[in-house]
Protein backbone atom coordinates (compact mmCIF):
# COMPACT_ATOMS: atom_id res chain seq x y z
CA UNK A 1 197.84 63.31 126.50
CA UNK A 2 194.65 61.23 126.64
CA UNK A 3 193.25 59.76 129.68
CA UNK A 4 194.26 56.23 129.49
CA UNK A 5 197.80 56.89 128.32
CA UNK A 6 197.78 59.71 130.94
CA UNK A 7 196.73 56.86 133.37
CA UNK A 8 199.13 54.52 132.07
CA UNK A 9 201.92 57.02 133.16
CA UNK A 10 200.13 57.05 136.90
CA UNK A 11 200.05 53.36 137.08
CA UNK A 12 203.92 52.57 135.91
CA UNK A 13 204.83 56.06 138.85
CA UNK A 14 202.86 53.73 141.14
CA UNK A 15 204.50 51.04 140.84
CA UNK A 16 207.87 52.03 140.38
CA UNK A 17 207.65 54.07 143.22
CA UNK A 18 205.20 52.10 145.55
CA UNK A 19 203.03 55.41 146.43
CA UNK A 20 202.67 58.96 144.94
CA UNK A 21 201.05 62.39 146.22
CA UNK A 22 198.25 63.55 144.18
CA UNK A 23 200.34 66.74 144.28
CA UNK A 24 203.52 65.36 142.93
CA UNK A 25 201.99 63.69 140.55
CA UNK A 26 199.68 66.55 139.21
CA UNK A 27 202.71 68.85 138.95
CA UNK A 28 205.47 65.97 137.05
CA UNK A 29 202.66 65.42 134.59
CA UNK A 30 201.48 68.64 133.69
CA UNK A 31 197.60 68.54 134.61
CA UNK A 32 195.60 69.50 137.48
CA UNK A 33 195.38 67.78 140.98
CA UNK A 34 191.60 67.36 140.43
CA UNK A 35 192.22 65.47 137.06
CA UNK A 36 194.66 62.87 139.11
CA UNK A 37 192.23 62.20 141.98
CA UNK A 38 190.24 61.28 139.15
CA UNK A 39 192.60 58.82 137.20
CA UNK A 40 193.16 57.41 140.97
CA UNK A 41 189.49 57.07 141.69
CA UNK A 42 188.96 55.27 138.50
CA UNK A 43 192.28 53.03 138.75
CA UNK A 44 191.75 52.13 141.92
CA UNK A 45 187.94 51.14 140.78
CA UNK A 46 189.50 48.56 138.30
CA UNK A 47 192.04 47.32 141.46
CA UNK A 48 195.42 48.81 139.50
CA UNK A 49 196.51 50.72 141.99
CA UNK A 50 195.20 51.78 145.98
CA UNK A 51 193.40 54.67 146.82
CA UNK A 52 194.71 56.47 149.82
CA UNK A 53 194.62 59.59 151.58
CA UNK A 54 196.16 62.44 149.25
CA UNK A 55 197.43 59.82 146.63
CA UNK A 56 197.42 56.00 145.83
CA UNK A 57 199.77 52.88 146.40
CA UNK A 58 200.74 50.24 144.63
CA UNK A 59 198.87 47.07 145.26
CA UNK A 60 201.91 45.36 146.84
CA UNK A 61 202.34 48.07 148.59
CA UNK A 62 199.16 48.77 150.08
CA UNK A 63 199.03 44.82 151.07
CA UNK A 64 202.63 45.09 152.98
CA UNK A 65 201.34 48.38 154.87
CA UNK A 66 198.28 46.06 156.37
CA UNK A 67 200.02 43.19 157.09
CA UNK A 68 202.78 45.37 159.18
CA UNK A 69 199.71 47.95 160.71
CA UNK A 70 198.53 46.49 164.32
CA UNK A 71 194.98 46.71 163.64
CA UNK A 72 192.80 47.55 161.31
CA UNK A 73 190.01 50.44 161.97
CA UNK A 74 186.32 48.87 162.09
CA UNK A 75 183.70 50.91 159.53
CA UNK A 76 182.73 54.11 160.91
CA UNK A 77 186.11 54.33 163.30
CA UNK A 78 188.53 55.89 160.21
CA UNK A 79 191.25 57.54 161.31
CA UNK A 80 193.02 60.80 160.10
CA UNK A 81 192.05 61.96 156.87
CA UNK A 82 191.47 65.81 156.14
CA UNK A 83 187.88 67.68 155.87
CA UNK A 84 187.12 70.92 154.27
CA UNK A 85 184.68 73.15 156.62
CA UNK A 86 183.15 76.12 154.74
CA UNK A 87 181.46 78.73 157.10
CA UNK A 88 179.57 82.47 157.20
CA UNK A 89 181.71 85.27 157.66
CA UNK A 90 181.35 87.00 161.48
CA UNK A 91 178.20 86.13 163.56
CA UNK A 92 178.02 85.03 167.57
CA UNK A 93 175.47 82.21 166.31
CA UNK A 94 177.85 79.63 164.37
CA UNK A 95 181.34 79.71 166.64
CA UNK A 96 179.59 77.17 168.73
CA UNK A 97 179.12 74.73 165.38
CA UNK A 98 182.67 75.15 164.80
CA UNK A 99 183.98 73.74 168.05
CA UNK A 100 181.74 70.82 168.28
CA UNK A 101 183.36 70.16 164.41
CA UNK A 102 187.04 70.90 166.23
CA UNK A 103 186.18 68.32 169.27
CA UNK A 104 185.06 66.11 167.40
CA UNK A 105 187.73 66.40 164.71
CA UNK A 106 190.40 66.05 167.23
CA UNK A 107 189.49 63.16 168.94
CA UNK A 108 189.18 61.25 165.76
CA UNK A 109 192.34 62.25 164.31
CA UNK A 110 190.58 64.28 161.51
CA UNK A 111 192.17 67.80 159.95
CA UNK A 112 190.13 70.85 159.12
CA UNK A 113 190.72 73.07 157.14
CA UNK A 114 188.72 76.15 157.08
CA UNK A 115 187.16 78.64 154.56
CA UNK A 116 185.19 81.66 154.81
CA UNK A 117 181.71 81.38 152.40
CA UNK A 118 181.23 84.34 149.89
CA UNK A 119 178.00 85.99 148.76
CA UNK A 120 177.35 84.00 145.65
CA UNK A 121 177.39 80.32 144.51
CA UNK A 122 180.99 81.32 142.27
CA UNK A 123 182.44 82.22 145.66
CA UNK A 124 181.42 79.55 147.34
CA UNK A 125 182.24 77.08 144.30
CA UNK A 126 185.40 78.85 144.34
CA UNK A 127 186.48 78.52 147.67
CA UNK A 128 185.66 74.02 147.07
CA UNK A 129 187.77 74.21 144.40
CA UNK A 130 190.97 75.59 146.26
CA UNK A 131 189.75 73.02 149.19
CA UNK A 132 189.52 69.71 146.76
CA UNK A 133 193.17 71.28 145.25
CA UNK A 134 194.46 71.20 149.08
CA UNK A 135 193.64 67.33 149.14
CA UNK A 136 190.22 67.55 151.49
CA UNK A 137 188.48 64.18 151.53
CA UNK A 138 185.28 65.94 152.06
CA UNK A 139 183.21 69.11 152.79
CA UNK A 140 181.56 70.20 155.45
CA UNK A 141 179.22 72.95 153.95
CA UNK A 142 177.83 75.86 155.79
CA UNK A 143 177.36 78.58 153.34
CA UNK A 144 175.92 81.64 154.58
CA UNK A 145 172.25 81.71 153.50
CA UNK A 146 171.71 78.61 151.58
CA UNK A 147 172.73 78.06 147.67
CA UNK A 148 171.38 80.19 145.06
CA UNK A 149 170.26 79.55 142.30
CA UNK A 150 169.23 76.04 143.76
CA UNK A 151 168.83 74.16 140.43
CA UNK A 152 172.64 75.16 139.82
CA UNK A 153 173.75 74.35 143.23
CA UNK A 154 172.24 71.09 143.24
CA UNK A 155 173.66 70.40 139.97
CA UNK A 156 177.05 71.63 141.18
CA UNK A 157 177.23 69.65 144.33
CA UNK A 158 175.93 66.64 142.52
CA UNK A 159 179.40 66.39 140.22
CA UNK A 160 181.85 67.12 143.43
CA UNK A 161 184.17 63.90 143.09
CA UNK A 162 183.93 64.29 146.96
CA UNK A 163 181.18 63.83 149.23
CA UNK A 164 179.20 66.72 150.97
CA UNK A 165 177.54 66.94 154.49
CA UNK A 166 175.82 70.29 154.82
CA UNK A 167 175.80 71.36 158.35
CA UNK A 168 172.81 73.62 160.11
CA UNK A 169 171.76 73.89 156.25
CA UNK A 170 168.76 71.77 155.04
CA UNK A 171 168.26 71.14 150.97
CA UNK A 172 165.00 69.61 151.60
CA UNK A 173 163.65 68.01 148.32
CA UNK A 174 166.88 69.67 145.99
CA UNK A 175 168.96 67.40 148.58
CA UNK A 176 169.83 64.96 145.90
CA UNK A 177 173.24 62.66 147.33
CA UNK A 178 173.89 65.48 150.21
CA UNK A 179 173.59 64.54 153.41
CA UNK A 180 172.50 66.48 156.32
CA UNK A 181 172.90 67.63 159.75
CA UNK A 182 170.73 70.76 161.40
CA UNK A 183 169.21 71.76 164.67
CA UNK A 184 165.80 71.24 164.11
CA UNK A 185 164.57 74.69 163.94
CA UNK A 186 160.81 74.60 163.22
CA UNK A 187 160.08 72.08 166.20
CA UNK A 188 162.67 74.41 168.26
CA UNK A 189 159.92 77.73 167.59
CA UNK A 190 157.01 75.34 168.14
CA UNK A 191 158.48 74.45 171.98
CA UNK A 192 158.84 78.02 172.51
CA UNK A 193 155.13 78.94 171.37
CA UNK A 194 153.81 76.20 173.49
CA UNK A 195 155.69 77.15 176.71
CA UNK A 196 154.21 80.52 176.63
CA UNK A 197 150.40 79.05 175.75
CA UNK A 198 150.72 77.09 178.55
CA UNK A 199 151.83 80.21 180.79
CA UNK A 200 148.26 81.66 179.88
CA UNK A 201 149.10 83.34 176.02
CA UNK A 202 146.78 83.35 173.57
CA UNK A 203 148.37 85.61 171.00
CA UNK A 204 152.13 85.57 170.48
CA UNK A 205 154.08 87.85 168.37
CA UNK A 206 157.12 86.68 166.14
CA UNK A 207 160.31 88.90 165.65
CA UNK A 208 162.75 87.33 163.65
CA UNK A 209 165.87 88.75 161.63
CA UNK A 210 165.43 88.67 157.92
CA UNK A 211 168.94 87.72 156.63
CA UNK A 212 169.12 84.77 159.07
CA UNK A 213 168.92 81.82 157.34
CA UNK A 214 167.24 79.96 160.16
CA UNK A 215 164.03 82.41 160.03
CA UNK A 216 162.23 80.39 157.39
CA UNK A 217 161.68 77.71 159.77
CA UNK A 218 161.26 79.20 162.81
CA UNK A 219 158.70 81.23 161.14
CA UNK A 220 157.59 77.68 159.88
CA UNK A 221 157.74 75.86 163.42
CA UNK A 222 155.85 79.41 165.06
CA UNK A 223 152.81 79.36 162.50
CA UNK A 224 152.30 75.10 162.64
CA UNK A 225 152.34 75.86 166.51
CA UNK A 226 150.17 78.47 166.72
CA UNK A 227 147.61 76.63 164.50
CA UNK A 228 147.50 73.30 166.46
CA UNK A 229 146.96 75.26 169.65
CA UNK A 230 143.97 77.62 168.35
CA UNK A 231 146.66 80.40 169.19
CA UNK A 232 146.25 83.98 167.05
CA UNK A 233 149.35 83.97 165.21
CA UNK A 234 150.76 87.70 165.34
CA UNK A 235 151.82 90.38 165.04
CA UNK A 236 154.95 89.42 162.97
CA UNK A 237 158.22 92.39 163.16
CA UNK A 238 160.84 91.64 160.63
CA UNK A 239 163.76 92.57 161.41
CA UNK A 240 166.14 94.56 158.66
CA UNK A 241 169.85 93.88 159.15
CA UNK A 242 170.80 97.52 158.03
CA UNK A 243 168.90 98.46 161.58
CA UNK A 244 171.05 98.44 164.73
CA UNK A 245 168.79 97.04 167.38
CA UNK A 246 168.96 100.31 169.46
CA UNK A 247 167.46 102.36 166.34
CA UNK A 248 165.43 99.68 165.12
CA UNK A 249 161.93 100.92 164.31
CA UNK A 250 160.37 97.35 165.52
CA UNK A 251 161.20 98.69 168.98
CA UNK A 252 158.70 101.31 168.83
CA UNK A 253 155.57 99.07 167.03
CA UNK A 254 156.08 96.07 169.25
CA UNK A 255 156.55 98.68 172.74
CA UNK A 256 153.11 100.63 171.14
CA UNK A 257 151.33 97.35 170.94
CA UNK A 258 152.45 96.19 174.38
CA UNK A 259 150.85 99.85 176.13
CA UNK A 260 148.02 99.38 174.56
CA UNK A 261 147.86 95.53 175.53
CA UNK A 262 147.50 94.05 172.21
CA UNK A 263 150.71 91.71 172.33
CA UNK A 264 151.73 90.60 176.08
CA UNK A 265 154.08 87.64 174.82
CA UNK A 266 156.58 87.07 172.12
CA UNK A 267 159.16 85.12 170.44
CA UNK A 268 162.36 86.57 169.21
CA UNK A 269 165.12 85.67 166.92
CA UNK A 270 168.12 86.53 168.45
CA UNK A 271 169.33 87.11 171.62
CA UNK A 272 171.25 90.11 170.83
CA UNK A 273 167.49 91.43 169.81
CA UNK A 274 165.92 89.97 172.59
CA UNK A 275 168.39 91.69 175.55
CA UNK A 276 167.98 95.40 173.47
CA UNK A 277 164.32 94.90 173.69
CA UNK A 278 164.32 94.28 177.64
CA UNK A 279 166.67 97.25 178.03
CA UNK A 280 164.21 99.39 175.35
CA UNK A 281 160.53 98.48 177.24
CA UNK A 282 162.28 98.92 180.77
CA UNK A 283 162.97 102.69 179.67
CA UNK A 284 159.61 103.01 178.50
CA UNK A 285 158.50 101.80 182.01
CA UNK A 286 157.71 98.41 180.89
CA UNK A 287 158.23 95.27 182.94
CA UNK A 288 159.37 91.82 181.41
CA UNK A 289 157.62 89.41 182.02
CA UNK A 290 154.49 91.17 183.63
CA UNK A 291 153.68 93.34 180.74
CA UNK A 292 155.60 91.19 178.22
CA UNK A 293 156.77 87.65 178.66
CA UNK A 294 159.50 86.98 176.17
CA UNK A 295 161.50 84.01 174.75
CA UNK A 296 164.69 84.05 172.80
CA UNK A 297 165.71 81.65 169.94
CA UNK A 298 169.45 80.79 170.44
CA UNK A 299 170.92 81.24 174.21
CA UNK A 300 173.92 82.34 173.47
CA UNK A 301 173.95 85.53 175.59
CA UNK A 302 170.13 85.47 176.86
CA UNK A 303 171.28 84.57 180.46
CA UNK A 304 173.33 87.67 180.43
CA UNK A 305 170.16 90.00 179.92
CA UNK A 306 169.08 91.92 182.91
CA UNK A 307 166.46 90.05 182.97
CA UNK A 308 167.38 86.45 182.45
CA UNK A 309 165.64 85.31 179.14
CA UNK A 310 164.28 81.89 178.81
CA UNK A 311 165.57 80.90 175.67
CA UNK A 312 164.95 78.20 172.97
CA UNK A 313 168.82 76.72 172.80
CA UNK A 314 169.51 74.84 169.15
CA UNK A 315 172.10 71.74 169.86
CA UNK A 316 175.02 73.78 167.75
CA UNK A 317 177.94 71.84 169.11
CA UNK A 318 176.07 68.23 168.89
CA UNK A 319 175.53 69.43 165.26
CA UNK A 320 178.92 70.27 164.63
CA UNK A 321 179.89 66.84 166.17
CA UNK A 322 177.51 65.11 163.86
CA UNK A 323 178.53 66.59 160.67
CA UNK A 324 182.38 64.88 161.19
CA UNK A 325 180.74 61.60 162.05
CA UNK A 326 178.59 61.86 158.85
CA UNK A 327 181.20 62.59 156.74
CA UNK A 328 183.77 59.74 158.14
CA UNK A 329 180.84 57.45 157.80
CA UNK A 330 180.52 58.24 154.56
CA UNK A 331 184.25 57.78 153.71
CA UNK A 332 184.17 54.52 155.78
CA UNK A 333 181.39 53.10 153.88
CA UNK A 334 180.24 55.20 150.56
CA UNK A 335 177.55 52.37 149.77
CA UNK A 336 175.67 53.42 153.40
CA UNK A 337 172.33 54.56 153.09
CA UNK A 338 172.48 58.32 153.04
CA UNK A 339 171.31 60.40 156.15
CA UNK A 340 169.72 63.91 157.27
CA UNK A 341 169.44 64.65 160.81
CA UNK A 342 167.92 66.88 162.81
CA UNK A 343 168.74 67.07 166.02
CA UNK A 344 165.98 68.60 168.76
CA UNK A 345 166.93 72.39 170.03
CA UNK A 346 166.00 72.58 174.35
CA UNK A 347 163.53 74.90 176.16
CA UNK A 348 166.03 76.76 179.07
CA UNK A 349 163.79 78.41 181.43
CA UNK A 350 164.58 81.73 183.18
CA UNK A 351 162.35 85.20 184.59
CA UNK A 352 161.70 86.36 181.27
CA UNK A 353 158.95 84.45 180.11
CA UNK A 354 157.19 84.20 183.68
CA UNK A 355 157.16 80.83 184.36
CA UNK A 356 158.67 80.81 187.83
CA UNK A 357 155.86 83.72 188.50
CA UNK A 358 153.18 81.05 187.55
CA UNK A 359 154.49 78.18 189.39
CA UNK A 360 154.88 80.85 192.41
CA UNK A 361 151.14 81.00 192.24
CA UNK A 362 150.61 77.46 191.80
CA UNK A 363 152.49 76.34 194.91
């Protein structure tokens, strides 16, 4: 069947019927449920039929549902409709994301439905396939370390008949019609270099985890930061994700360099890290903050830590909140300008970096 006498057949089930279910309608005509949203898009572009959620209406239809409805939703205040969240398998860092996307979602009437990303771009394009088959009227798209190859990504994300909001994920230049929502990462790692310059550091090291996708730019935000203040950037300890942190061989350089008083302050990416590390130079008779003031990127445990860890705290749950008020936005009104945001992480000072010490001595 071609596609206008294939859309022919939609338009005379639309009318005699005054609505249809993309589903329905897929499976009594033999084709696929993406192939219908299509024919719906593009009859409902020519005003032959209405496009609503999970199917279409019939003009008529459509105009006796708004008379009888008792109000009808500003832009930007669309109820219901169902999103599509895609997120990284395991991890304490993104659970926070995911309820700031659930609070938000239910207190605008919006259904999630989740997926779990895979390793490669076919998983991931996979797993948006079965979510566009379900219906979703968008994406919300957190893979787990970014989309590689990029060129094929882009290209991919570019032809989704839906729109896309990537959350805590930034496409920079390769953005093309994506929108955006992420903690700002690289001014989060600058805060945290500048609260321990102005404790008295002059040379601060970096740890950072290599397969977290957020190391890039707090590696970024650390160097920029350590340049404008005349700081000595280094050492850097990269952490490999094979290591558990109480084997991890970083342990041993960074407690080495602290004895011999080569590194007394340092940033570290994550908490998990950053509490092993108290526990590991506290064995070796080392005191935090006196012989090393630390800060940890992501407070999610780093009060917890024997010794409370002042931590640089990314705005996970605003994010998450964000990324369903982009994405009904974008329903509400596809001709809006298109956005990226990045929201400002916080500086949550406790004992580890030494701060109350200072002030002490101030006072």
């Amino acid at each position: 069947m071609l596609a206008e006498e294939r859309r022919e057949v939609l338009v005379r089930l639309v009318e005699r019927r005054g609505a249809i279910k993309v589903k329905d309608a897929a499976e009594e005509m033999g084709v696929s449920a993406v192939t219908v949203r299509q024919d719906v898009r593009e009859l409902a572009g020519r005003g032959l039929i209405v496009r609503v959620h999970g199917g279409a209406m019939s003009p008529t239809a459509a105009q006796a549902a708004v008379v009888a409805a008792p109000a009808v939703p500003r832009p930007g205040t669309r109820q219901g409709g169902a999103f599509g969240l895609i997120v990284p398998p395991g991890g304490y860092y993104y659970p926070e994301i995911i309820r700031g996307v659930q609070d938000a979602a239910r207190t605008r009437g919006v259904r999630i439905v989740l997926a779990v990303s895979g390793e490669t771009l076919a998983d991931n394009q996979e797993q948006v396939r079965r979510l566009i088959a379900a219906g979703v009227d968008g994406l919300l798209l957190m893979p787990r370390a970014g989309l590689e190859p990029v060129g094929l990504a882009e290209e991919w994300l570019a032809g989704l008949e839906i729109p896309v909001v990537l959350v805590d994920r930034r496409a920079g230049s390769q953005a093309g019609r994506l929108e955006q929502v992420a903690s700002d990462h690289a001014y989060g790692a600058g805060l945290a270099v500048r609260h321990l310059a102005e404790l008295g550091h002059g040379r601060i090291a970096l740890v950072a985890r290599a397969e977290s996708p957020n190391t890039p730019l707090i590696h970024e935000g650390y160097t920029a930061a350590c340049r404008a203040l005349g700081l000595t950037a280094g050492p850097e300890y990269g952490v490999d994700p094979a290591e558990g942190p109480a084997s991890a061989a970083w342990f041993e350089e960074l407690a080495r360099a602290v004895e011999a008083g080569g590194v007394r302050a340092a940033l570290v990416h994550n908490d998990l890290d950053a509490v092993a590390l108290v526990g590991f130079l506290q064995a070796r008779g080392l005191r935090v903050p006196e012989d090393l003031a630390i800060v940890t990127y992501d407070d999610e445990v780093a009060e917890l830590s024997d010794v409370p860890l002042t931590a640089v705290a990314p705005p996970k749950r605003a994010v998450g909140e964000w990324a369903v008020d982009l994405m009904r936005r974008r329903l509400a009104d596809p001709a809006a300008p298109l956005a990226e945001l990045l929201l400002r992480p916080e500086l949550r000072v406790r004992d580890s970096s030494g701060a109350s010490a200072v002030a002490g001595e101030r006072a």
